[in-house]
N, C-alpha and C. Protein backbone atom coordinates (compact mmCIF):
# COMPACT_ATOMS: atom_id res chain seq x y z
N UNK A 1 95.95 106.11 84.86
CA UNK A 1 96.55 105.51 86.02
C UNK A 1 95.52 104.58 86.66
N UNK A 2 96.00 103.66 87.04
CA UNK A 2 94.84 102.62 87.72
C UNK A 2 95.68 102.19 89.02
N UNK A 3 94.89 101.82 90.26
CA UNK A 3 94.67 101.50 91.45
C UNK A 3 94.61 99.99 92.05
N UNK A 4 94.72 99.66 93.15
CA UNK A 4 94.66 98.84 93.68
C UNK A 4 94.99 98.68 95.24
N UNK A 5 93.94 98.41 95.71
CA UNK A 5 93.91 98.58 97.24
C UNK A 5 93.48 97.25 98.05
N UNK A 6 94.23 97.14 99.20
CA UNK A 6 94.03 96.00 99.85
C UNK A 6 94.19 96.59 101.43
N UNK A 7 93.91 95.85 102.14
CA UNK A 7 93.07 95.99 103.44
C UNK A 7 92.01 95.28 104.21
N UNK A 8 91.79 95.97 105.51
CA UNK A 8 91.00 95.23 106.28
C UNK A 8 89.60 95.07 106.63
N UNK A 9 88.76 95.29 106.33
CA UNK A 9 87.59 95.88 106.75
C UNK A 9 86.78 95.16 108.26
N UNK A 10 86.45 95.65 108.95
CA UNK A 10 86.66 95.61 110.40
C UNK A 10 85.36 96.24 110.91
N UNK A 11 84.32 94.96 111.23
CA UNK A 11 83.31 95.03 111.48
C UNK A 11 82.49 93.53 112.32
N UNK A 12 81.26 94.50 112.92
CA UNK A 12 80.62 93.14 113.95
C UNK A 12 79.75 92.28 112.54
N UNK A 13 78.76 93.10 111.83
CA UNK A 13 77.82 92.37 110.74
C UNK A 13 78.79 92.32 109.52
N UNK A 14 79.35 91.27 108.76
CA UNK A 14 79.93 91.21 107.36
C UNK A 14 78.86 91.77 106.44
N UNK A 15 77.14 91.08 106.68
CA UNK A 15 76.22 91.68 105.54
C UNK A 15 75.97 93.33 105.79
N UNK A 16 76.31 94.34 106.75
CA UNK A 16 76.37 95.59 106.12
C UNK A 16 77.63 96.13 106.56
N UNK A 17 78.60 96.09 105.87
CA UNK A 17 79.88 97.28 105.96
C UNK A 17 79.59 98.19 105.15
N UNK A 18 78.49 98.55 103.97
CA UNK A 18 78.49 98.96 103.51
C UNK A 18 77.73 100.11 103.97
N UNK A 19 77.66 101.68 103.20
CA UNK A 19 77.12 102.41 103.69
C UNK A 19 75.47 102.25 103.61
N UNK A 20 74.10 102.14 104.35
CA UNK A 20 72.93 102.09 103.88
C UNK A 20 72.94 100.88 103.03
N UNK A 21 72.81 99.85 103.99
CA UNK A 21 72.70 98.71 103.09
C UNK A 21 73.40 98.37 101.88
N UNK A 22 74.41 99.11 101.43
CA UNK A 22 75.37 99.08 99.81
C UNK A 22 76.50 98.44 100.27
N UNK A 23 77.08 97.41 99.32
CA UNK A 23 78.46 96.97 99.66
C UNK A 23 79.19 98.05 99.94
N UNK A 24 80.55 97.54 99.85
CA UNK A 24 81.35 98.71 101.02
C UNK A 24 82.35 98.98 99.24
N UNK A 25 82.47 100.11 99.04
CA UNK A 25 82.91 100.43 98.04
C UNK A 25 84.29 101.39 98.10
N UNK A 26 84.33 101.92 97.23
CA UNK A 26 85.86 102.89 96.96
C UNK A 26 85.83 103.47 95.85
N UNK A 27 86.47 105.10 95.93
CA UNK A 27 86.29 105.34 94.39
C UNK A 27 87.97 106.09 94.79
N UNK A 28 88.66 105.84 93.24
CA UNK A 28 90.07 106.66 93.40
C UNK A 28 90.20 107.60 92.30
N UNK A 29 90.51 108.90 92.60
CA UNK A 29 90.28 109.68 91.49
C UNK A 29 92.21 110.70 91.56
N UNK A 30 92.31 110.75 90.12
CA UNK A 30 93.94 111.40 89.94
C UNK A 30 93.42 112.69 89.37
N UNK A 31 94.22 113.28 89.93
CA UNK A 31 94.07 114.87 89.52
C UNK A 31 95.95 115.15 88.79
N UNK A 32 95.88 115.33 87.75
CA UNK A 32 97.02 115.66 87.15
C UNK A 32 97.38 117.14 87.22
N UNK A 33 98.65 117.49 87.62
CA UNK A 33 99.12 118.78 88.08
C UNK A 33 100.67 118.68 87.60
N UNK A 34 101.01 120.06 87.40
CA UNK A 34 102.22 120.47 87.22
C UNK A 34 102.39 119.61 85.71
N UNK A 35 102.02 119.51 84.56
CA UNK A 35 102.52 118.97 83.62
C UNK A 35 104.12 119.60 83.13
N UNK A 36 104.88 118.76 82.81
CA UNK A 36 106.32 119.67 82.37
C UNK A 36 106.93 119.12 81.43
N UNK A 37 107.02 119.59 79.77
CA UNK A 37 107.76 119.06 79.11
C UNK A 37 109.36 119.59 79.15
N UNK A 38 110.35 118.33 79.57
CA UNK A 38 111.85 118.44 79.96
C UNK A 38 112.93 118.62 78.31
N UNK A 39 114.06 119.04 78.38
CA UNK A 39 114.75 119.36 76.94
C UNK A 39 114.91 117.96 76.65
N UNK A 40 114.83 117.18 77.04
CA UNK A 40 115.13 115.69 76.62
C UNK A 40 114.11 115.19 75.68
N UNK A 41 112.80 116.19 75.96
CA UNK A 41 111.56 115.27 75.33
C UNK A 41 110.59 114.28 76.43
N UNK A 42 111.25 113.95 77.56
CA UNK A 42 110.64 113.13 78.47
C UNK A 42 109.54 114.30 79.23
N UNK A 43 108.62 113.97 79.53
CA UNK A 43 107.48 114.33 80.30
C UNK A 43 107.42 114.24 81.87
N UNK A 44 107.18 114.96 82.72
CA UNK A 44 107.21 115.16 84.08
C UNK A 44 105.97 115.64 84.42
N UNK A 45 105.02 114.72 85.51
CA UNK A 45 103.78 115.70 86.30
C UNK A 45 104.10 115.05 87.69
N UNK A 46 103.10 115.74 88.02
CA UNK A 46 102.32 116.04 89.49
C UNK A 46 101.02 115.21 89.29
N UNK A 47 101.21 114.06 89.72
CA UNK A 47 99.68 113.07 89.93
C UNK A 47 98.95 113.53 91.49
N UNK A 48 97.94 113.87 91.68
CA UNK A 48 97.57 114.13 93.34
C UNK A 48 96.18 113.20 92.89
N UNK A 49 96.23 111.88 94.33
CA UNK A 49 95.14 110.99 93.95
C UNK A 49 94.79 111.24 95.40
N UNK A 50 93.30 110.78 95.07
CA UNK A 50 92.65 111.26 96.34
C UNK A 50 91.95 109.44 96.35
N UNK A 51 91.54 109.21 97.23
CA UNK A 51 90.98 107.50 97.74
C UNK A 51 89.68 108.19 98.51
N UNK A 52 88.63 107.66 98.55
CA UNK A 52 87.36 107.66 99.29
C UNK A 52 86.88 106.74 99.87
N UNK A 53 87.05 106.10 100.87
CA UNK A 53 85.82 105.15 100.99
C UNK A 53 84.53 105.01 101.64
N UNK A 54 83.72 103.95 100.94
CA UNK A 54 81.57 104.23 101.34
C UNK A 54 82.08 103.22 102.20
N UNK A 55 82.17 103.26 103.55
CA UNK A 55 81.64 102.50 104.70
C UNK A 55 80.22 102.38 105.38
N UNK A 56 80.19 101.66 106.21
CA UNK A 56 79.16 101.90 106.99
C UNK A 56 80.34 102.09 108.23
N UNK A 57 79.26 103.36 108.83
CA UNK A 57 80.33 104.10 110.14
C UNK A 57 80.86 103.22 111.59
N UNK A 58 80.17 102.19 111.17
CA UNK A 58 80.45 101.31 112.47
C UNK A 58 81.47 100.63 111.57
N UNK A 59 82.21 100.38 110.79
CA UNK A 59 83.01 99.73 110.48
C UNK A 59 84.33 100.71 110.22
N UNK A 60 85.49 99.83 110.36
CA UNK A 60 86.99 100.49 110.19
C UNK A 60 87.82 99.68 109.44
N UNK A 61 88.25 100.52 108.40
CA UNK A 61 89.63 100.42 107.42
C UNK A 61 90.57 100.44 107.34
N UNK A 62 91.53 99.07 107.61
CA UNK A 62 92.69 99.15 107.63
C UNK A 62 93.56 99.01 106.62
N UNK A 63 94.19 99.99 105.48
CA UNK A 63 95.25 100.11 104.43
C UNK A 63 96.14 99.16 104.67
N UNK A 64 96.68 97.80 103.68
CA UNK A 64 97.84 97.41 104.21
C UNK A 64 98.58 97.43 103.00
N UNK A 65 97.96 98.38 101.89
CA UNK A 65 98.90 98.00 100.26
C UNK A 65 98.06 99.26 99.30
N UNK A 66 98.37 99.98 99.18
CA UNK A 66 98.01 100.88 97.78
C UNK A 66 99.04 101.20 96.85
N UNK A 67 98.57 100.79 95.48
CA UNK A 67 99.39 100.44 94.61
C UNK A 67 98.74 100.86 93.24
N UNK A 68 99.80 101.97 92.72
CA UNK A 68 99.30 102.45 91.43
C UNK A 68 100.35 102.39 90.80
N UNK A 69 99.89 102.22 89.25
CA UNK A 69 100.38 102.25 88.02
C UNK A 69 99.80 102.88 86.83
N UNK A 70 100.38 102.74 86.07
CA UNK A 70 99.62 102.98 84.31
C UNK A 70 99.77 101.95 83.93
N UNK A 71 99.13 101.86 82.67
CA UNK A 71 99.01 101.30 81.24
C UNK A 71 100.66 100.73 81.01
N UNK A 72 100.18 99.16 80.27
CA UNK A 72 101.19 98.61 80.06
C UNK A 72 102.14 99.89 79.05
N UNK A 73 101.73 100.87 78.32
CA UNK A 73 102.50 101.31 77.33
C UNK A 73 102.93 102.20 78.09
N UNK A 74 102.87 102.28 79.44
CA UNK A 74 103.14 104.00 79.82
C UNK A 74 104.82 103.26 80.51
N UNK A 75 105.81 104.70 80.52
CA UNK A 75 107.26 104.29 80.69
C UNK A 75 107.49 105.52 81.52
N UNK A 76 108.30 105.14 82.42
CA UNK A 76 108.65 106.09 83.18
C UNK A 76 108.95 105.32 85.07
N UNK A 77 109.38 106.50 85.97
CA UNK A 77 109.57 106.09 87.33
C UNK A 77 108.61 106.84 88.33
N UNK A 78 108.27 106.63 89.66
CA UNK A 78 107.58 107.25 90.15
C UNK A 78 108.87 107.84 91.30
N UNK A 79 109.21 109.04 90.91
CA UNK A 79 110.53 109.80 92.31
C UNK A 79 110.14 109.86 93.55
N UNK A 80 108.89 110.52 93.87
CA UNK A 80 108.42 110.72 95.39
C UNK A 80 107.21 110.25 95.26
N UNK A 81 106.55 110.08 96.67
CA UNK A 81 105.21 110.24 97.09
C UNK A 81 105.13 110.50 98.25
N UNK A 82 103.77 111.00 98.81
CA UNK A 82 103.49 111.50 100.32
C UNK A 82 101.96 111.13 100.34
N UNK A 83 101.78 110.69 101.62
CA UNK A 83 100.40 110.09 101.40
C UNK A 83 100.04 111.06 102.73
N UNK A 84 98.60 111.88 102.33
CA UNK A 84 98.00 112.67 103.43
C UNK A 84 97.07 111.92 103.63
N UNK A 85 96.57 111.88 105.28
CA UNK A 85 95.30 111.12 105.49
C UNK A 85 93.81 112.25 106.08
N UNK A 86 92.97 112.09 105.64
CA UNK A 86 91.75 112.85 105.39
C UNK A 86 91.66 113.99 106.82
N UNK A 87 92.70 113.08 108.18
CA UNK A 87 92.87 114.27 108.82
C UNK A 87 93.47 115.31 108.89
N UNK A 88 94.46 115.11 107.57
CA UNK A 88 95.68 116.29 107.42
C UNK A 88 96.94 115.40 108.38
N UNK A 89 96.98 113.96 108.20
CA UNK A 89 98.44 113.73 108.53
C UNK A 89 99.13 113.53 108.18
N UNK A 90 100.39 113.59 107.93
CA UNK A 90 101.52 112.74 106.53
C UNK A 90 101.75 111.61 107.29
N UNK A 91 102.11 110.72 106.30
CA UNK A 91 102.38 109.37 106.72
C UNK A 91 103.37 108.34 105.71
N UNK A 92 104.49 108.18 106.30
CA UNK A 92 105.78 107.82 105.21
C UNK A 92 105.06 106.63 104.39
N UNK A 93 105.91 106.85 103.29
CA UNK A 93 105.11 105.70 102.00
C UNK A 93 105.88 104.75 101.68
């Protein structure tokens, strides 16, 4: 599964948003859960992706697009999602 994130980054210095002098980065990691093979043969999981980002603390992140997919060969629909935010809030998707 691969990622793509867009947003604001929201700061007084552009040369450090990053944490300790480092550009300002992101890492997105999928945790695959619930695998289920259906009588049809079609495949069903549970993707739970988690997003991180290296700021520098004086700066703020504003989400305006996260957007995942697979591989051109991969087939299928995405039914639900729920996006929790690191404080424990839900927030419609």
């Amino acid at each position: 599964m691969r990622g793509e994130l867009q947003g604001l980054l929201i700061g007084e210095d552009p040369s450090s948003l990053g944490p300790n002098g480092q550009d300002p980065h992101f890492e997105l990691h999928h945790n695959v859960k619930g695998l289920k093979q259906e009588d049809s043969g079609s495949v069903s999981y549970i993707v739970e992706t988690s997003l991180t980002a290296h700021l520098n603390s004086a700066v703020e992140f504003k989400p305006l697009e996260i957007r995942l997919y697979g591989d051109s060969e991969t087939k299928g629909a995405i039914i639900g999602k729920t996006l929790h935010t690191a404080d424990g809030r839900e927030k419609p998707v």
